[in-house]
Protein backbone atom coordinates (compact mmCIF):
# COMPACT_ATOMS: atom_id res chain seq x y z
CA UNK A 1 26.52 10.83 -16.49
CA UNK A 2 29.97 10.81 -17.57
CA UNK A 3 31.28 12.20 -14.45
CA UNK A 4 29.42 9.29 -12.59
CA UNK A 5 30.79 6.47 -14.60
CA UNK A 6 34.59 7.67 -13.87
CA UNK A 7 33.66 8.00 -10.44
CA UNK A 8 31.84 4.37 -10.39
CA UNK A 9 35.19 2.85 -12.11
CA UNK A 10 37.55 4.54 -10.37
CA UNK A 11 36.46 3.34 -6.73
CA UNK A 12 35.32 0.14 -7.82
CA UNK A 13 31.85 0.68 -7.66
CA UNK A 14 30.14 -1.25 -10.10
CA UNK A 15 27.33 -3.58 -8.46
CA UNK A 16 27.96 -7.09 -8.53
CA UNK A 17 26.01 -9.48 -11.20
CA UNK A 18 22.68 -10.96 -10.29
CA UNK A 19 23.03 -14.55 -8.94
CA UNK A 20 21.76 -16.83 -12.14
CA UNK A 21 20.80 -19.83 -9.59
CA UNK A 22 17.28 -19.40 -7.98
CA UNK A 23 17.23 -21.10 -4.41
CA UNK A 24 13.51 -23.17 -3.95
CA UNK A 25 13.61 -22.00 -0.26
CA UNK A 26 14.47 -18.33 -0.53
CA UNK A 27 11.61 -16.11 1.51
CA UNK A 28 10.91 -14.30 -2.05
CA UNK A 29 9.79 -17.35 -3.76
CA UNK A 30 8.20 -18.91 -0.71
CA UNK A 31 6.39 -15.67 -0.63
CA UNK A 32 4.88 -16.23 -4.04
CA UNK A 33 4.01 -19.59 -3.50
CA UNK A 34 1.49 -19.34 -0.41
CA UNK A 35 -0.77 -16.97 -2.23
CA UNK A 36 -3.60 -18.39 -2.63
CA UNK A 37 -7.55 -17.48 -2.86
CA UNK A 38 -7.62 -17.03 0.65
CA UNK A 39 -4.84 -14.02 0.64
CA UNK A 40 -1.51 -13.43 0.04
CA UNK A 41 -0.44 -15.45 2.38
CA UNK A 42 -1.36 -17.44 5.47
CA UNK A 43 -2.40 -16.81 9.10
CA UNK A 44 0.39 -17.19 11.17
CA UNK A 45 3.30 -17.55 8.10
CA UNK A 46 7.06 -17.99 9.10
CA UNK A 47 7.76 -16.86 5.85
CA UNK A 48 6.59 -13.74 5.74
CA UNK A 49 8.78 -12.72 9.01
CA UNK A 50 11.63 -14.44 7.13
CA UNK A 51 10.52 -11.91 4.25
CA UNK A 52 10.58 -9.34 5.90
CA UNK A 53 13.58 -9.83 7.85
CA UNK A 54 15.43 -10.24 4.22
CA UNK A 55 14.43 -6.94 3.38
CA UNK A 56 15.85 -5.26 6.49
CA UNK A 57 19.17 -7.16 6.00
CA UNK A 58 20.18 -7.57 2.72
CA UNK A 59 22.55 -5.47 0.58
CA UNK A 60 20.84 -4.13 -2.29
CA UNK A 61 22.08 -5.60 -5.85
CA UNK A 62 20.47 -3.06 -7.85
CA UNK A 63 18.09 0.16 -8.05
CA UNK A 64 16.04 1.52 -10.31
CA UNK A 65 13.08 3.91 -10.96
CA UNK A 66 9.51 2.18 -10.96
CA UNK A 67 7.80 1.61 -14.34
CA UNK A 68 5.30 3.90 -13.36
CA UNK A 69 7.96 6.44 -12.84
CA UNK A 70 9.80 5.30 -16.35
CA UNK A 71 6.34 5.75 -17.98
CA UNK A 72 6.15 9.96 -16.72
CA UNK A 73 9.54 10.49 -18.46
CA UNK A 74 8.00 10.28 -22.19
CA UNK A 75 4.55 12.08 -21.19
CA UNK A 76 2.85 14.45 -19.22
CA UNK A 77 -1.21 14.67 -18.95
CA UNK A 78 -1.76 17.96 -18.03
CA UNK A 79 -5.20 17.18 -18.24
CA UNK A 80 -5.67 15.51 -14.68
CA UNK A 81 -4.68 18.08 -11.98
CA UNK A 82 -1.66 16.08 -10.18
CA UNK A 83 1.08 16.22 -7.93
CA UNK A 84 4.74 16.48 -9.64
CA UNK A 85 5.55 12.78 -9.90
CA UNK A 86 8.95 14.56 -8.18
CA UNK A 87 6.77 14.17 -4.60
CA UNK A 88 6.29 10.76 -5.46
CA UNK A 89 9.32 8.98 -5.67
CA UNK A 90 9.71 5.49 -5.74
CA UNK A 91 12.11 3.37 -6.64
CA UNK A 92 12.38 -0.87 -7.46
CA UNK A 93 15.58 -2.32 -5.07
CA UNK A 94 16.75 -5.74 -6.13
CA UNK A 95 18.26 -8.06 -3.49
CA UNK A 96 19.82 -11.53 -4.28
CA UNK A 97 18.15 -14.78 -5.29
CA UNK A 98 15.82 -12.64 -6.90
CA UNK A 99 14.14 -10.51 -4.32
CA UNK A 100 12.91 -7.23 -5.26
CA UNK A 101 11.06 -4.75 -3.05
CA UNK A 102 9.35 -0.90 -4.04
CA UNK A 103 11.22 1.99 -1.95
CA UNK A 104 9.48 4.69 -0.73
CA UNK A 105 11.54 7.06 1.28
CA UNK A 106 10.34 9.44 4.08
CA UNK A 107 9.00 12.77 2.91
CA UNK A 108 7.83 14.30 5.91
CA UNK A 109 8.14 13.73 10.04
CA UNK A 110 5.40 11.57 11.48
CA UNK A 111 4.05 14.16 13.77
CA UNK A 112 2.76 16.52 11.06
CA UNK A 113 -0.61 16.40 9.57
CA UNK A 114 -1.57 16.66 6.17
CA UNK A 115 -2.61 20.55 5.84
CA UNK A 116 -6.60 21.19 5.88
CA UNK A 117 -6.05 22.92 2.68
CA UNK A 118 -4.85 19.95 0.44
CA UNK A 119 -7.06 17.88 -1.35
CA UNK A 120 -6.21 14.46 -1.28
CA UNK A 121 -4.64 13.95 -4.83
CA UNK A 122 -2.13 16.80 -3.84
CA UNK A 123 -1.16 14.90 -0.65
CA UNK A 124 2.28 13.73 -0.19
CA UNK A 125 3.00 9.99 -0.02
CA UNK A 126 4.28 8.73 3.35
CA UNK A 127 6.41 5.58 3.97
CA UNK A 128 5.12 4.96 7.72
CA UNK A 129 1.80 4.69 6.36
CA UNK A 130 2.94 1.97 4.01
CA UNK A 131 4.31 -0.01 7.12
CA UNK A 132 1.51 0.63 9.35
CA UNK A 133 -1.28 -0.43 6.86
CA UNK A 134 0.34 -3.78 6.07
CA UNK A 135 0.14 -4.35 9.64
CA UNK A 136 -3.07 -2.42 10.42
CA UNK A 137 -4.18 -5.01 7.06
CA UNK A 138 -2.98 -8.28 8.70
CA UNK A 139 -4.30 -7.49 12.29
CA UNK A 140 -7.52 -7.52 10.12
CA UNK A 141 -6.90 -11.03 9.04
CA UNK A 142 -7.27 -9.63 5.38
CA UNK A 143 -4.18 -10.25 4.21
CA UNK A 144 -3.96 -8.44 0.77
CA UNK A 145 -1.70 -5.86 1.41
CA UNK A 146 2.07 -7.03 0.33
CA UNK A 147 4.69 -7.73 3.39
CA UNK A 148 5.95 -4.21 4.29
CA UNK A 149 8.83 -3.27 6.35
CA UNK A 150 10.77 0.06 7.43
CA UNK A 151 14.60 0.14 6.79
CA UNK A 152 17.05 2.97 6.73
CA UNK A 153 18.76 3.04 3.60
CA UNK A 154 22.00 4.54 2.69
CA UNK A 155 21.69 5.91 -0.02
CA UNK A 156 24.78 6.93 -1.40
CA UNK A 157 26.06 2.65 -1.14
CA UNK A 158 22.71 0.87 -1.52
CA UNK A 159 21.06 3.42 -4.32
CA UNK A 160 23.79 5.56 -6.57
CA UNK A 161 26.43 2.70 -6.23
CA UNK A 162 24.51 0.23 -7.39
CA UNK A 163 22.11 1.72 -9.73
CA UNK A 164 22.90 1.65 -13.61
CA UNK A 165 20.70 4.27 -14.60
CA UNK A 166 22.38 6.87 -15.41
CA UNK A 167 19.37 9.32 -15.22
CA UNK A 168 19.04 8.35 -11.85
CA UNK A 169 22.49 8.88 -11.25
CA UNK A 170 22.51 11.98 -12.76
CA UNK A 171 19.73 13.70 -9.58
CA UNK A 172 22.37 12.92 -6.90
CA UNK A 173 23.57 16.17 -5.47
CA UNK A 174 24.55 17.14 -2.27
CA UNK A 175 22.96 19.80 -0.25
CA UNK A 176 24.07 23.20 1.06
CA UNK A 177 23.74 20.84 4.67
CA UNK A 178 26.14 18.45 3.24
CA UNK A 179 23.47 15.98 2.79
CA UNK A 180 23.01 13.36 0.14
CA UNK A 181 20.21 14.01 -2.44
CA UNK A 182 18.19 12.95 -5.08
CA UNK A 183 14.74 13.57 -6.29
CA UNK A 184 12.81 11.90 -9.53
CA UNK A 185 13.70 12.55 -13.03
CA UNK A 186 10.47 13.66 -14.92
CA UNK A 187 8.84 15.92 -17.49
CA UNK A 188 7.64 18.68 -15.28
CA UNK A 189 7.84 20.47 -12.01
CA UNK A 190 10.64 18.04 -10.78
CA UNK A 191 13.33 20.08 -8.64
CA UNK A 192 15.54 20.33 -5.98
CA UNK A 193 12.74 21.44 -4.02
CA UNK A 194 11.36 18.22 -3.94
CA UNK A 195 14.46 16.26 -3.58
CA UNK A 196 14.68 13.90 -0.51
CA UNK A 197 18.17 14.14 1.73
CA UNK A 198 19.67 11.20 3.52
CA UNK A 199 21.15 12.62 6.92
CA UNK A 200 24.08 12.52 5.13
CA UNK A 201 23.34 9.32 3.67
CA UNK A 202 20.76 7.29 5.93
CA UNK A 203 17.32 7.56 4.57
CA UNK A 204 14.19 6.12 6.24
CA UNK A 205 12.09 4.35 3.85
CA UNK A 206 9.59 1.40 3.16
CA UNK A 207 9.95 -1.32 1.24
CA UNK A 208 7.54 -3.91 0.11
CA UNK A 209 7.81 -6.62 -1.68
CA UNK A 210 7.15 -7.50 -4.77
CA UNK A 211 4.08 -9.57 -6.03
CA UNK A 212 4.94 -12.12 -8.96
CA UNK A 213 5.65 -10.64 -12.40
CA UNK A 214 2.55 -10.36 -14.65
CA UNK A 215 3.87 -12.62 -16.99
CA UNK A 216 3.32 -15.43 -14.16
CA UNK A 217 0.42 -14.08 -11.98
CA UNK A 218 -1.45 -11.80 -14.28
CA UNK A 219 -3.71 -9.12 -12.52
CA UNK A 220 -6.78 -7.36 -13.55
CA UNK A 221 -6.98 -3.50 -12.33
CA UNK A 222 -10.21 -2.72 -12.05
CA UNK A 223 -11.77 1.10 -11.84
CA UNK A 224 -13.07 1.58 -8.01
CA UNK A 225 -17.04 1.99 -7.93
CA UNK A 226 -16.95 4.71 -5.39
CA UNK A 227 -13.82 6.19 -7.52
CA UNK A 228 -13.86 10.05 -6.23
CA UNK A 229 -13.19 13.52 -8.35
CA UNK A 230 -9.87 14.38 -9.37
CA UNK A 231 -10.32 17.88 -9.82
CA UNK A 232 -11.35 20.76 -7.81
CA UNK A 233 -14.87 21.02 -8.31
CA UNK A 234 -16.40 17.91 -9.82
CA UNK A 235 -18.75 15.02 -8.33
CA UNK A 236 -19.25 11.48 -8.81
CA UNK A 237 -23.05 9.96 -8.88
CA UNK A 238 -22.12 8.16 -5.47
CA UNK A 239 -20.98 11.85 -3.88
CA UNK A 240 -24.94 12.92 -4.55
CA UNK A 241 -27.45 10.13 -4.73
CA UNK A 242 -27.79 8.06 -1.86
CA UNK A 243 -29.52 4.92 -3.27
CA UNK A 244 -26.01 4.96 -5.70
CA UNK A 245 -25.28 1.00 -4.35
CA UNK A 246 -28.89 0.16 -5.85
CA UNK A 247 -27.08 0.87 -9.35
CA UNK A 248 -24.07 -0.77 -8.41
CA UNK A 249 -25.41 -4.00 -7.28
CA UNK A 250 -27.47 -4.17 -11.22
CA UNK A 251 -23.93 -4.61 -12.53
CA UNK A 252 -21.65 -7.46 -12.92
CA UNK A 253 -19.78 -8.70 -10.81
CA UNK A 254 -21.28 -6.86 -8.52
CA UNK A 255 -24.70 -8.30 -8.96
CA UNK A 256 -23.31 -11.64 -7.19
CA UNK A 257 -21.04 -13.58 -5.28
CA UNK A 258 -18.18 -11.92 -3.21
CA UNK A 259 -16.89 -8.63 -5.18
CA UNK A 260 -19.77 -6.21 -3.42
CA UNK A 261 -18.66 -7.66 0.29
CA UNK A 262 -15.24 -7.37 -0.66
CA UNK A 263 -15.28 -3.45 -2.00
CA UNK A 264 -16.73 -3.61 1.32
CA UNK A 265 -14.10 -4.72 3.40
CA UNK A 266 -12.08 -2.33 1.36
CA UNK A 267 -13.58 0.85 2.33
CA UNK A 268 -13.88 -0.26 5.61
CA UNK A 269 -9.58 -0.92 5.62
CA UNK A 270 -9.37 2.68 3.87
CA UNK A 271 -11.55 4.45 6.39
CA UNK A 272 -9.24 3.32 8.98
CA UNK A 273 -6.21 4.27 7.68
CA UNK A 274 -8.02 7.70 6.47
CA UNK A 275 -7.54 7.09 2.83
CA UNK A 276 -9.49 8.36 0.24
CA UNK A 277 -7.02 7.69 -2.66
CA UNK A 278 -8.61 4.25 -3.75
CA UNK A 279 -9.30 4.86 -7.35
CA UNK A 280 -8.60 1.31 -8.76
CA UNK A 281 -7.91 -1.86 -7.34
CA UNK A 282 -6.18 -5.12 -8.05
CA UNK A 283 -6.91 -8.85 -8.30
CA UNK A 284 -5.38 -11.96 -9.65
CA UNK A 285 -7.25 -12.79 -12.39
CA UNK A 286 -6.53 -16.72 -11.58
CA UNK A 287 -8.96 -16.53 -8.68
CA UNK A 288 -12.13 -15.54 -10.48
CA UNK A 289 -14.44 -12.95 -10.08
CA UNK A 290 -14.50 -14.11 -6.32
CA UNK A 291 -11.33 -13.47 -5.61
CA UNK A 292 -9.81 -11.12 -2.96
CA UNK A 293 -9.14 -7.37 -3.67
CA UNK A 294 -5.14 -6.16 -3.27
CA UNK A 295 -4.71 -3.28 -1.04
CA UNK A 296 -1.94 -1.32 -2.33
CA UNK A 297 -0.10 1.89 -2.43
CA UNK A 298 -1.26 2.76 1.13
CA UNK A 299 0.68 5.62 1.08
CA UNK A 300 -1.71 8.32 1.21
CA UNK A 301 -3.29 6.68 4.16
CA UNK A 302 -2.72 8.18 8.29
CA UNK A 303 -2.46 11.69 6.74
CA UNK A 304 -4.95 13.35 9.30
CA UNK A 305 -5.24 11.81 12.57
CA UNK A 306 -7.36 14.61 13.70
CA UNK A 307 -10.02 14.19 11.03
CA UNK A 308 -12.43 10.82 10.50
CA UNK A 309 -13.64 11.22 6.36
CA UNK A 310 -17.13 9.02 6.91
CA UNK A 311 -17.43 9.55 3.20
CA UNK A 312 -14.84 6.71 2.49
CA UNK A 313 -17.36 4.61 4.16
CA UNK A 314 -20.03 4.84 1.68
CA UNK A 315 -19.86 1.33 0.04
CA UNK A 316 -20.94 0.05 3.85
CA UNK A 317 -23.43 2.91 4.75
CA UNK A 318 -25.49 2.91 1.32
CA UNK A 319 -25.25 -1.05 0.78
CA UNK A 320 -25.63 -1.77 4.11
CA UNK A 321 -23.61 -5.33 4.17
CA UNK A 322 -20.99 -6.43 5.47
CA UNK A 323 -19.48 -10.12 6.37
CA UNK A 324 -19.41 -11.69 9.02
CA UNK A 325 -16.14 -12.60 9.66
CA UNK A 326 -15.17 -9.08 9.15
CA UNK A 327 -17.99 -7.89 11.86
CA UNK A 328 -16.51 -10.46 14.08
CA UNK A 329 -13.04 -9.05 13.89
CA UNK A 330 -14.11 -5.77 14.40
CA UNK A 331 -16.36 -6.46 17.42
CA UNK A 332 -13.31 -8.19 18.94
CA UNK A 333 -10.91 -5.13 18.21
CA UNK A 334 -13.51 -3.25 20.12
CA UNK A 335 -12.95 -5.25 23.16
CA UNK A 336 -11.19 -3.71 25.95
CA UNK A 337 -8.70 -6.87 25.95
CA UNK A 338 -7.80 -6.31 22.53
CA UNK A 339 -8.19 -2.71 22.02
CA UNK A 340 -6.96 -2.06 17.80
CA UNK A 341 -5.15 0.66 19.11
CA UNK A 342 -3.11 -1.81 22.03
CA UNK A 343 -3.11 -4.43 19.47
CA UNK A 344 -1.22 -2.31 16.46
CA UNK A 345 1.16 -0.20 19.03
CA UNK A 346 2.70 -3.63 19.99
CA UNK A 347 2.39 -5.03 16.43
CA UNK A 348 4.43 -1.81 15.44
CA UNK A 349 7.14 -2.23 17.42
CA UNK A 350 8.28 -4.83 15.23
CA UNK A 351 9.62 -2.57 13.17
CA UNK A 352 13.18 -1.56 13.28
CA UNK A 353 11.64 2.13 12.58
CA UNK A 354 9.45 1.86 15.31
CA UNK A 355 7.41 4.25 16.83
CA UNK A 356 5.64 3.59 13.31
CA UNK A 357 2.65 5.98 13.79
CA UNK A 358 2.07 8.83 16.27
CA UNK A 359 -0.27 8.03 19.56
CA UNK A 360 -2.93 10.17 17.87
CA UNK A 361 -2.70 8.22 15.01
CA UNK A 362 -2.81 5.10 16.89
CA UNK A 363 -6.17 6.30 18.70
CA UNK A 364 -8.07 7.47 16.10
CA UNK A 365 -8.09 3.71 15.02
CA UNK A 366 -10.50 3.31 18.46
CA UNK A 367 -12.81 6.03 17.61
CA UNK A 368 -12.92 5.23 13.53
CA UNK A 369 -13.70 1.69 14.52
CA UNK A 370 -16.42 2.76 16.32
CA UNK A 371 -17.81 4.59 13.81
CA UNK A 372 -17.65 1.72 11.56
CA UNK A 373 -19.53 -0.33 14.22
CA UNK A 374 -22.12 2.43 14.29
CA UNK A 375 -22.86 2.49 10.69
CA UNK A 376 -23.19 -1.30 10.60
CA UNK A 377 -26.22 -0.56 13.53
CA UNK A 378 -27.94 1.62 11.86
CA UNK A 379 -27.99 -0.61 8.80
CA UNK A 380 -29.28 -3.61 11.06
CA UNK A 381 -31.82 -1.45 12.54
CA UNK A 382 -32.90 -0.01 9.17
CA UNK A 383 -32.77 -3.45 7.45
CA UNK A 384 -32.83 -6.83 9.51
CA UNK A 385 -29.36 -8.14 10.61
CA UNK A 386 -30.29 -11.21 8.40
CA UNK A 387 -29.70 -8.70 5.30
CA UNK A 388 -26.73 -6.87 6.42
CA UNK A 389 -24.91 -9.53 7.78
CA UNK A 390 -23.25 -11.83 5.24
CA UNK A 391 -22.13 -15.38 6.32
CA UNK A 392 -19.07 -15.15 4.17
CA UNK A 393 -17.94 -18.79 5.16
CA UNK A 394 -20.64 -20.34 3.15
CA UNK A 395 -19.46 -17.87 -0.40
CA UNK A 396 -15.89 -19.56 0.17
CA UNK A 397 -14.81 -22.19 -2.42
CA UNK A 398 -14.80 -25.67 -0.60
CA UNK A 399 -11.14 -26.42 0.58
CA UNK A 400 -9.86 -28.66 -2.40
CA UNK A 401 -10.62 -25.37 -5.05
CA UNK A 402 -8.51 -23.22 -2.78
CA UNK A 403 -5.98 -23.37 -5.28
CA UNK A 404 -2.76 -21.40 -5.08
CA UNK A 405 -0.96 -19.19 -7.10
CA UNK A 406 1.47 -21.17 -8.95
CA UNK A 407 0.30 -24.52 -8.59
């Protein structure tokens, strides 16, 4: 740490102060204030490009583990069989007028698979699948996963540099290659091994921004229903009995209104993306019980492009509903005109990382989608469309309760 302040003062290199002055019309703060009940923001928003063109352009201020992160280096729960928090690196970059966005760099090359060996709370954590699920999430019209963008990062200017943390500072090192490293600071298991290298010091990465603080937008996070195992041999009730959604639907909130349909649309999001990491989710608690569910940390998602796991669709295929508006969208996506797999190729080449996702990856959207369309079938055929089919426009709030965020 010592040696890294004398280098920091001898080149100059301490990071400019924070601008005190927050602009009304900066993208971050726009960002924040279209939320509203409907998503996290709206259909067609200038804003969000302008959001997401800030965080592929502007010089980082600051860096900085995650609190998550900050919370492994005083504990370690050897109870729950994890990953090293080393493979899952992450770290909170600060750009001016206030704009902050979570990094997660690029662990592995998109063409390989996750092995058939790992279970999936072993899996690494992949940054494409962080970019293509925000826009796999807004081709949806869902809207709950925060704007996401790919940026290569150097690493040695825009992280060490700028970073005051000396821990941080102290897992720089550069590799036997000449490359610049670093790798998370934490209580266990955290080496060199698991260090990521810029090439020397360009890193891919995603970043995404930041929701408001808590302190402004306070959020509930809320155990998942169909929450799997996290060990090697156990099972949850939902793994082995098949009428598990006639339990679920006995408890509040999921006895009425929106929550069921929207645990739903969920599962239906994480099938796609092959995800089966969704042990808690997220919701403003200013909405209600109604509100919309957040979709985030994606990045266990597109791991297996090779391999469809119908078991993340169990909240559709035992409670047979769905809504309408999210059947709709489907059914279109199924069209030959406007193919998913057409429709997120050219959505994807938005990004400055582009190609995003492999063309296996990009196909198995088709064939998962029909799967999904299958399941929602049999459930009509089993029940009556009139009881799988939920007319979600009439469970919306009328237009003048729509409220926003930060009204």
């Amino acid at each position: 740490s010592r040696r890294h302040r004398l280098y920091r003062e001898e080149l100059n290199l301490t990071s400019p102060a924070a601008p005190l002055l927050l602009r009304p019309d900066t993208s971050w703060l726009q960002f924040h204030l279209g939320i509203s009940r409907d998503g996290l923001y709206p259909r067609s928003s200038p804003t969000i490009n302008r959001l997401l063109q800030d965080m592929q352009d502007l010089s980082t201020i600051s860096a900085d583990y995650s609190q998550d992160e900050k919370a492994l280096l005083g504990a370690c729960d050897c109870s729950q069989i994890v990953k090293p928090s080393g493979v899952h690196l992450k770290l909170v970059l600060r750009f001016q007028d206030f704009g902050k966005a979570m990094f997660k760099p690029m662990r592995q090359k998109r063409e390989e698979e996750t092995p058939e060996d790992f279970f999936y709370f072993v899996d690494f954590q992949r940054h494409n699948a962080e970019i293509a699920a925000f826009h796999l999430d807004r081709i949806l019209d869902f809207r709950r996963v925060p704007p996401t963008v790919g940026r290569l990062i150097n690493i040695t200017k825009e992280i060490l540099e700028v970073t005051k943390n000396e821990i941080l500072q102290s897992v720089f090192f550069v590799s036997p290659a000449s490359n610049v490293c670093f790798f998370a600071k934490c209580p266990y298991m955290c080496k060199t091994e698991y260090a990521v290298c810029g090439n020397p010091h360009l890193l891919e990465g995603s970043l995404s921004a930041f929701l408001p603080s808590l302190n402004l937008a306070p959020r509930l996070s809320i155990p998942n229903p169909w929450i799997r195992s996290y060990s090697f041999d156990g099972k949850e009730e939902w793994e082995v009995n098949p009428l598990y959604c006639d339990t679920v639907r006995e408890i509040y909130p999921y006895s009425n209104g929106n929550r069921l349909l929207n645990i739903v649309d969920m599962a239906i999001f994480d099938f796609l993306i092959g995800n089966m990491d969704r042990h808690h989710y997220e919701m403003f608690t200013k909405f209600g019980d109604d509100g919309f569910l957040l979709h985030l940390d994606n990045a266990r998602g597109f791991g297996r492009h090779s391999h469809d796991e119908i078991s993340i669709l169990a909240p559709l295929s035992q409670c047979c509903i769905i809504k309408r508006t999210t059947l709709l969208r489907l059914q279109l996506l199924a069209e030959p005109d406007y193919r998913l797999s057409d429709v997120m190729r050219e959505s994807l080449l938005q990004d400055r990382l582009a190609p995003v996702l492999t063309e296996p990856h990009l196909l198995a959207l088709d064939r998962r989608l029909q799967l999904i369309l299958k399941a929602v079938r049999k459930c009509i055929d089993t029940h009556g469309e009139a009881k799988v089919v939920a007319n979600d426009t009439q469970l919306k709030a009328p237009v003048t309760d729509r409220v926003k965020l930060m009204t």
